[in-house]
Protein backbone atom coordinates (compact mmCIF):
# COMPACT_ATOMS: atom_id res chain seq x y z
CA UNK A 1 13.52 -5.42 -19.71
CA UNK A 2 13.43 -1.94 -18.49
CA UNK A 3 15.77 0.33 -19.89
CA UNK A 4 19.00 2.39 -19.13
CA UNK A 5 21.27 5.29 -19.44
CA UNK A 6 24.65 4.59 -19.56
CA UNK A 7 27.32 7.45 -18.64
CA UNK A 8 28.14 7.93 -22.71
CA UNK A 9 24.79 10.49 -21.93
CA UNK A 10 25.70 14.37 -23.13
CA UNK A 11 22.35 15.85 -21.17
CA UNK A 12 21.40 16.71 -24.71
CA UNK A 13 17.36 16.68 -22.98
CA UNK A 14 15.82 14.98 -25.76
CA UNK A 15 14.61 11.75 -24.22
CA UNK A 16 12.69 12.58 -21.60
CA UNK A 17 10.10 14.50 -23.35
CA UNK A 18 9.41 11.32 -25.40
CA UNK A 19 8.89 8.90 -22.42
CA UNK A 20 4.96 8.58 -22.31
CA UNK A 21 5.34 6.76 -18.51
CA UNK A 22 7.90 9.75 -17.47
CA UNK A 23 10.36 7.49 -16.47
CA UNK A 24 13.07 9.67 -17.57
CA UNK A 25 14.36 12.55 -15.26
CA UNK A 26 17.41 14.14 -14.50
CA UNK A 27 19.77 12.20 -12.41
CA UNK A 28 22.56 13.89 -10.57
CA UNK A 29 25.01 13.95 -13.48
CA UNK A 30 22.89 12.48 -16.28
CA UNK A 31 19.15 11.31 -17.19
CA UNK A 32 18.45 8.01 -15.58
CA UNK A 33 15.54 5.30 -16.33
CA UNK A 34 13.58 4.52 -13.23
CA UNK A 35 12.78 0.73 -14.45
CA UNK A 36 9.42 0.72 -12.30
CA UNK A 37 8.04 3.09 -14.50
CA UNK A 38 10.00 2.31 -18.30
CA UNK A 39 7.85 -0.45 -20.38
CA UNK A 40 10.41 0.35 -22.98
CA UNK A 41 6.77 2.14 -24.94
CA UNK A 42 5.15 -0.70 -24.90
CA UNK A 43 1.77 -0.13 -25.37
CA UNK A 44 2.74 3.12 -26.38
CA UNK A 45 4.67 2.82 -29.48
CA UNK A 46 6.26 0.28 -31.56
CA UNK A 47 9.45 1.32 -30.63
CA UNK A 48 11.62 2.71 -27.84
CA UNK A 49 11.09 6.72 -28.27
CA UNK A 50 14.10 7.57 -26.19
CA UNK A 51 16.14 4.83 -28.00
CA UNK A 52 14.88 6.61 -31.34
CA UNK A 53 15.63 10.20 -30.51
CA UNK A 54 18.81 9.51 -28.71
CA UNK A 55 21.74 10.97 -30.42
CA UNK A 56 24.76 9.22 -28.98
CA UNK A 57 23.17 5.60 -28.58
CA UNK A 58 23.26 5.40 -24.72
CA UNK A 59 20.16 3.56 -24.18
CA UNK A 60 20.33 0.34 -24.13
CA UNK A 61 18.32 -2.43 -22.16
CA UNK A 62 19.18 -2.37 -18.37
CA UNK A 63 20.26 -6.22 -17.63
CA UNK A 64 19.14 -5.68 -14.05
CA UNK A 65 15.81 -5.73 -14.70
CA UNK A 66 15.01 -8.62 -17.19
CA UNK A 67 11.29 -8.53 -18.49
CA UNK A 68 9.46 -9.72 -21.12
CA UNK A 69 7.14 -8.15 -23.59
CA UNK A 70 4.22 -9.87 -21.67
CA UNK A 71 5.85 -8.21 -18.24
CA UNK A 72 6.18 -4.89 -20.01
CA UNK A 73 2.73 -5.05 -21.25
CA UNK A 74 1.02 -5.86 -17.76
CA UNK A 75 3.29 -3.12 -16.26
CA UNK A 76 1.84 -0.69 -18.54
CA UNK A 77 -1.85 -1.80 -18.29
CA UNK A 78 -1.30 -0.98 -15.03
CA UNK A 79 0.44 2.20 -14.98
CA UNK A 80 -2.50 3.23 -17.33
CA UNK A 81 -5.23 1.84 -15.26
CA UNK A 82 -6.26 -0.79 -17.60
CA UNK A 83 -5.05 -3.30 -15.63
């Protein structure tokens, strides 16, 4: 399941740095998650680095776009080329 960013976001700019797939960008009043590019760091990481660094826990998994870890790991062999 890709994730989201709910409107509890303060702009704070701290999760987009950490999003290896740059998935993360400045929306139009807050940072938003475009879920054809978020694997949620899979393949990356262990966990979630814009969950992690987050400071007011707005990130949480978008229920629009339901994948599993197999999904998110095919999405990012092939956002990496490894696919």
């Amino acid at each position: 399941m890709a994730l989201m960013i709910t409107d509890e976001c303060i702009n704070c700019d701290v999760c987009e740095p950490e999003c290896p797939n740059d998935a993360i960008s400045q929306g139009e009043e807050i940072y938003i998650i475009d879920p054809k590019l978020c694997t949620e760091c899979v393949g990356h990481f262990e966990t979630s680095q814009c969950v992690e660094v987050c400071p007011v826990d707005c990130i949480p998994a978008d229920p629009d776009c339901p994948e599993t870890r197999d999904q998110l790991q095919k999405k990012y062999a092939k956002l990496t080329g490894e696919a």
